[in-house]
N, C-alpha and C. Protein backbone atom coordinates (compact mmCIF):
# COMPACT_ATOMS: atom_id res chain seq x y z
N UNK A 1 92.20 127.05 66.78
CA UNK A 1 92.01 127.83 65.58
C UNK A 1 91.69 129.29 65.93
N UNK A 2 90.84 129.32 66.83
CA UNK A 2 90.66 130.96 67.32
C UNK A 2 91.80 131.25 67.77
N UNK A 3 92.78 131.10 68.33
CA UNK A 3 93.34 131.64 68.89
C UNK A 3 94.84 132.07 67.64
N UNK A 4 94.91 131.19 66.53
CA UNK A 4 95.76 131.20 65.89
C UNK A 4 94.87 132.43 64.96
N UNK A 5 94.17 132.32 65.22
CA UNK A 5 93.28 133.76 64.24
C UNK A 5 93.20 134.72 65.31
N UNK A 6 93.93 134.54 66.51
CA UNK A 6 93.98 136.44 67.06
C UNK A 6 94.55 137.55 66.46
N UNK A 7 95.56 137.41 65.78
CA UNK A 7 96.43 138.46 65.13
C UNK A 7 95.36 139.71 64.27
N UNK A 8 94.59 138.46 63.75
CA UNK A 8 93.38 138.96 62.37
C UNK A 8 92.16 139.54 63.28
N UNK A 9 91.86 139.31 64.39
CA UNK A 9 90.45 140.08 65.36
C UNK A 9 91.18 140.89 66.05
N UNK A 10 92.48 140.98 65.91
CA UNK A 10 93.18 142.41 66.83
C UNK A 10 92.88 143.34 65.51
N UNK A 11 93.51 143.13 64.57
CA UNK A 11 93.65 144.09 63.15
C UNK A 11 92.46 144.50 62.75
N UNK A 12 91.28 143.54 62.73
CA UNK A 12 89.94 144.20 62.41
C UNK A 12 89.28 144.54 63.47
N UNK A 13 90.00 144.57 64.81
CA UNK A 13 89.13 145.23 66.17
C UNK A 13 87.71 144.47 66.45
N UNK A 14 87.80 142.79 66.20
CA UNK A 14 86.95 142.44 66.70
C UNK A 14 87.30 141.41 67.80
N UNK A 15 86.74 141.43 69.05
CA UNK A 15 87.09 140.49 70.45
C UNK A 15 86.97 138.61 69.69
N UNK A 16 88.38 138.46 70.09
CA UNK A 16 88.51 137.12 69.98
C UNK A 16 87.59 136.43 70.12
N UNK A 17 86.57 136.75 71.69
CA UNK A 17 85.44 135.51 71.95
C UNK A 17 84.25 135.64 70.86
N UNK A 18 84.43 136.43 69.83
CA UNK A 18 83.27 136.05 68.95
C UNK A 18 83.86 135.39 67.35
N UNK A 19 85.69 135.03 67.62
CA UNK A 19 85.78 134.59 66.43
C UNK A 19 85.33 132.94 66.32
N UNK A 20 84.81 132.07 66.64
CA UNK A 20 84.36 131.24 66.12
C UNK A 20 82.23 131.24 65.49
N UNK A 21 82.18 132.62 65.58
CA UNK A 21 81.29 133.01 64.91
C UNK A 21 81.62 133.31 63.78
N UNK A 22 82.43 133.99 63.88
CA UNK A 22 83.41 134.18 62.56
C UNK A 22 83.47 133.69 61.68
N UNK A 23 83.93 132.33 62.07
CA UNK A 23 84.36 130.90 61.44
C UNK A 23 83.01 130.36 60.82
N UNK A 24 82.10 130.33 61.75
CA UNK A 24 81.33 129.06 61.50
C UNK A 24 79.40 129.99 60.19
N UNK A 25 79.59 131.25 60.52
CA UNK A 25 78.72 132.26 60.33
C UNK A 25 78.23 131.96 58.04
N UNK A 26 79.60 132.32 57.48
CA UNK A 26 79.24 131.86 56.07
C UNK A 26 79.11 130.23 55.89
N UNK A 27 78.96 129.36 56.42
CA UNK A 27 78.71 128.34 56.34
C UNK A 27 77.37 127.60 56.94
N UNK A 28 77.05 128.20 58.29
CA UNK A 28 75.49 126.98 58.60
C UNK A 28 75.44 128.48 59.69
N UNK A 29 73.87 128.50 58.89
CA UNK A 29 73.11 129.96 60.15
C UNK A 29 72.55 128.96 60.86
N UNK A 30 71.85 127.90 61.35
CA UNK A 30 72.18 127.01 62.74
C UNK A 30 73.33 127.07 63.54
N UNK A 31 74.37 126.41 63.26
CA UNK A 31 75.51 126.37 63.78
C UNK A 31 75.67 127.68 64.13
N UNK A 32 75.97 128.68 63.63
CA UNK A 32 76.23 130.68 64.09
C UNK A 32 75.46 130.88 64.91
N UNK A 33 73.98 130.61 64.79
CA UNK A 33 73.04 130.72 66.19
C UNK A 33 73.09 130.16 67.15
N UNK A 34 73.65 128.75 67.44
CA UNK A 34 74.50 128.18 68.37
C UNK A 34 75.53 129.00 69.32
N UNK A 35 76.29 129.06 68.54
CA UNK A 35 77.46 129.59 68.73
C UNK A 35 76.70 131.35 69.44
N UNK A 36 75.86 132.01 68.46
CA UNK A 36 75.71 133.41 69.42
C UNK A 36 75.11 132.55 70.39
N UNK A 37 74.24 131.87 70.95
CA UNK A 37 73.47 131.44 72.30
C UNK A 37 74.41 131.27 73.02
N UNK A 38 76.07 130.89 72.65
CA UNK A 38 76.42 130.32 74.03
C UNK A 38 77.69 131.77 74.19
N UNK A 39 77.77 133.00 73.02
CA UNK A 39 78.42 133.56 73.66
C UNK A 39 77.16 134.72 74.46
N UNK A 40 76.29 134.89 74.23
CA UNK A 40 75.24 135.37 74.76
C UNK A 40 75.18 134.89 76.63
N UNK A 41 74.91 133.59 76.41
CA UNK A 41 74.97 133.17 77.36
C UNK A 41 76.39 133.60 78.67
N UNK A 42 77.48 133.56 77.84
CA UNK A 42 78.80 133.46 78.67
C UNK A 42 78.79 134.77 78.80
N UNK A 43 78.60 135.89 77.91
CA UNK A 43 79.20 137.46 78.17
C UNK A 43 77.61 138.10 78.57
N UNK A 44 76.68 137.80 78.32
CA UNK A 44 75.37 138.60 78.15
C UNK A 44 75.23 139.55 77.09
N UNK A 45 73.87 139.81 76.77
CA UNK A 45 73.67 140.57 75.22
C UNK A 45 74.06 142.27 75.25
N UNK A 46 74.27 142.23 76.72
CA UNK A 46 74.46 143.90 76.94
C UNK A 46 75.98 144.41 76.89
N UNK A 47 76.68 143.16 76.94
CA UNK A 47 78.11 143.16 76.69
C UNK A 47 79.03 143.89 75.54
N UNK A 48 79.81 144.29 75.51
CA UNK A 48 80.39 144.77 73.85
C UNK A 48 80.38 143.63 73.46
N UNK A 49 80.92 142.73 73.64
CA UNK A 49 81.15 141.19 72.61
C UNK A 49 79.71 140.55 72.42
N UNK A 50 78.95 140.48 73.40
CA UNK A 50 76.98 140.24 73.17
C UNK A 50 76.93 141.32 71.80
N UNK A 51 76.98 142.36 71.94
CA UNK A 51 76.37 143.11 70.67
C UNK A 51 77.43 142.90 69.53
N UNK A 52 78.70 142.92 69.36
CA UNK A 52 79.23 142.51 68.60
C UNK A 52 78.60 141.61 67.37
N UNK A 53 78.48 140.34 68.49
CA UNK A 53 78.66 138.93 68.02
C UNK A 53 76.85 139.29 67.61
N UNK A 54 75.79 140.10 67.99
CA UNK A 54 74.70 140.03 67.73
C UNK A 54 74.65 140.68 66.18
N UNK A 55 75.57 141.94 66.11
CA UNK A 55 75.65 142.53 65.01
C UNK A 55 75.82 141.96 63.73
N UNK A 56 76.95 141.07 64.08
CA UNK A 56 77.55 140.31 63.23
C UNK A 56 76.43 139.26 62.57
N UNK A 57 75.67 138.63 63.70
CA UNK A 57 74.77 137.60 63.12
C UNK A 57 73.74 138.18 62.58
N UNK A 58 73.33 139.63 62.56
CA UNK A 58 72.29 140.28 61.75
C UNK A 58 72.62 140.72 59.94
N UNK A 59 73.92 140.78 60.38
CA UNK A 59 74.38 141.69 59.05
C UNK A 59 74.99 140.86 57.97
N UNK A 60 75.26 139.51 58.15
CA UNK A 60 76.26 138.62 57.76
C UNK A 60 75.42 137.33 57.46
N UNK A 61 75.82 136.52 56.23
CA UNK A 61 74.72 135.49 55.65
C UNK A 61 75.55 133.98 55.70
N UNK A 62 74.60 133.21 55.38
CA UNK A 62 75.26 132.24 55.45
C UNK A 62 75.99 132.01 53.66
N UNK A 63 76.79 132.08 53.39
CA UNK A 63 77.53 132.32 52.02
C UNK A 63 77.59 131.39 50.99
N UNK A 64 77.99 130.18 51.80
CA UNK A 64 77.85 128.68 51.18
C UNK A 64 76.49 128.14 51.11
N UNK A 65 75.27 128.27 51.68
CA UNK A 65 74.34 127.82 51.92
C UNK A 65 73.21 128.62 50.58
N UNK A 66 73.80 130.16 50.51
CA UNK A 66 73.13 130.94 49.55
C UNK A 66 73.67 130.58 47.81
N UNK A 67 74.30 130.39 48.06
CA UNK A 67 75.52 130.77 46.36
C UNK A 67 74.65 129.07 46.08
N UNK A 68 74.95 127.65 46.85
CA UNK A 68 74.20 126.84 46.72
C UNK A 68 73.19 126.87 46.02
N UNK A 69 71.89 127.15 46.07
CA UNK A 69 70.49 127.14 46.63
C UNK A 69 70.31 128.03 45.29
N UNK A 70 70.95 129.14 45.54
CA UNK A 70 70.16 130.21 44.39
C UNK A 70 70.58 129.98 43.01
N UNK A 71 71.71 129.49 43.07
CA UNK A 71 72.82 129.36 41.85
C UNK A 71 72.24 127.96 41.31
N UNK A 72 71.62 126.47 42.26
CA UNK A 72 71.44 125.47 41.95
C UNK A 72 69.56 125.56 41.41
N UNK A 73 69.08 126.56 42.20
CA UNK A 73 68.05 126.95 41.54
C UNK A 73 67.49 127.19 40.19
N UNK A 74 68.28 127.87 39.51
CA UNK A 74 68.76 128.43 38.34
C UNK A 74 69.62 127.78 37.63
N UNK A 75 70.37 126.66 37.81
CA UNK A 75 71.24 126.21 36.93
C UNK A 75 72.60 126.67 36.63
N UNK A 76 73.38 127.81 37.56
CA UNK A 76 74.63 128.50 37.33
C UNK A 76 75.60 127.62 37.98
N UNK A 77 76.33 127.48 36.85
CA UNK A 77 77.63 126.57 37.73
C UNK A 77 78.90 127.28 37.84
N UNK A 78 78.82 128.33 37.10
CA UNK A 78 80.43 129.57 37.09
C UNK A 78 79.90 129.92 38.23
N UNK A 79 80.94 129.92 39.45
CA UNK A 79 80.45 130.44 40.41
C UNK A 79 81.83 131.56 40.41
N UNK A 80 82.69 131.59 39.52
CA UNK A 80 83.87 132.46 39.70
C UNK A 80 84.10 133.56 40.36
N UNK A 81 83.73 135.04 40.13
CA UNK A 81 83.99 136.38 41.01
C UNK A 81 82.62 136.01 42.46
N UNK A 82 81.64 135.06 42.34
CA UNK A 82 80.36 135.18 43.46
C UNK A 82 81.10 134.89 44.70
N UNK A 83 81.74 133.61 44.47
CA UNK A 83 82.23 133.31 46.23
C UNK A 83 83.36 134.06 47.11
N UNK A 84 84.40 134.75 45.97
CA UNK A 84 85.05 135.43 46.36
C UNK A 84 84.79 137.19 46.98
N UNK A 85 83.65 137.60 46.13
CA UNK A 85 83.04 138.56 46.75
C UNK A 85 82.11 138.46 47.65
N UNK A 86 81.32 137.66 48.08
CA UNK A 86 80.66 137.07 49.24
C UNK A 86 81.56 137.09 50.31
N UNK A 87 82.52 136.34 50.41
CA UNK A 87 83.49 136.35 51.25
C UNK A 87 84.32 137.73 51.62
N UNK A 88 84.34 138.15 50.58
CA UNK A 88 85.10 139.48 51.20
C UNK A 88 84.14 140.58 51.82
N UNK A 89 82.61 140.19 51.23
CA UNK A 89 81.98 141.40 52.06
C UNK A 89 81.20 140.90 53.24
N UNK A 90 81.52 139.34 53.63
CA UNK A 90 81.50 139.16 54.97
C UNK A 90 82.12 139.81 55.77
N UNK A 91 84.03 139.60 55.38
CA UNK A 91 84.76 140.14 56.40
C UNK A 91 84.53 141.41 56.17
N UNK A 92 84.14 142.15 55.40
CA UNK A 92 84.16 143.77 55.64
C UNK A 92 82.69 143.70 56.67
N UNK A 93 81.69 143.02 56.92
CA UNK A 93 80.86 143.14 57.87
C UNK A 93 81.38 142.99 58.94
N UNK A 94 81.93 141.62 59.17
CA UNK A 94 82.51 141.24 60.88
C UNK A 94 83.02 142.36 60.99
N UNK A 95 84.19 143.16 60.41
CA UNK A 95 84.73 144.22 61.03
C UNK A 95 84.16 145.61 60.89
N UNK A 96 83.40 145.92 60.38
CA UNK A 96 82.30 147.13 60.12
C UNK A 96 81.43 146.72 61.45
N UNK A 97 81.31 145.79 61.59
CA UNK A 97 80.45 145.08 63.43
C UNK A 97 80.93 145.91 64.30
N UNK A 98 82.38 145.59 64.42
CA UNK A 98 83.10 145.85 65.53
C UNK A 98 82.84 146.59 65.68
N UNK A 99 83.60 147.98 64.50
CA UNK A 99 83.82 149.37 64.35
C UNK A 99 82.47 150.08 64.82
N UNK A 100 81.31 149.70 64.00
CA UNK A 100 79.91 149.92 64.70
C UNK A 100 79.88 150.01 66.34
N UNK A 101 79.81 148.94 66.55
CA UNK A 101 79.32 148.92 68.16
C UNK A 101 80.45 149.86 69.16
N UNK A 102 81.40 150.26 68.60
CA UNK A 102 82.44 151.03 69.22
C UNK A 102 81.80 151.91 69.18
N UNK A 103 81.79 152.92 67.99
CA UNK A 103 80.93 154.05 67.83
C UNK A 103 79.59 154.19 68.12
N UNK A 104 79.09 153.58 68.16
CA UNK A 104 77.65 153.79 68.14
C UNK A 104 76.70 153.39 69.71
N UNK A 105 77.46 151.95 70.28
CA UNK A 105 76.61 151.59 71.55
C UNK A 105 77.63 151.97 72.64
């Protein structure tokens, strides 16, 4: 699956080895912290892809886990324009990540 999603981390300028953060990030912040420990582990945190993939897990929520919780809190079941804009201003984070750590570290 990552790899069939390279086309999409070339276009938003983010390194392949952090797209299954990608993947797994709006769905379970366990699982995403996983996933940064072992690219942490493989590249180190001082790495472009370490800060990347660190950026990403600072700036970026778990999507499904929130819309859940807050919405079931409250009683909202139209979840109509919420998940779709959640989602889109994930991916404008993952790649605002990238773009960041280019410029900036």
């Amino acid at each position: 699956l990552t790899f069939s999603l390279s086309p999409i981390s070339r276009a938003l300028m983010i390194p392949k080895e952090v797209m299954p953060l990608v993947l797994i990030r709006p769905i379970s912040g366990s699982g995403a912290l996983a996933v940064l420990d072992g690219i942490l582990k493989a590249h180190g945190p001082d790495s472009f892809i370490g800060r990347v993939a660190s950026v990403m897990q600072g700036t970026t929520e778990t999507t499904f886990y929130v819309i859940t919780m807050y919405y079931g809190a409250v009683g909202i079941k139209a979840t109509k324009h919420t998940l779709p804009s959640a989602l889109f201003a994930d991916v404008v984070a993952f790649a605002a990540a990238g773009i960041a750590v280019r410029l900036f570290l």
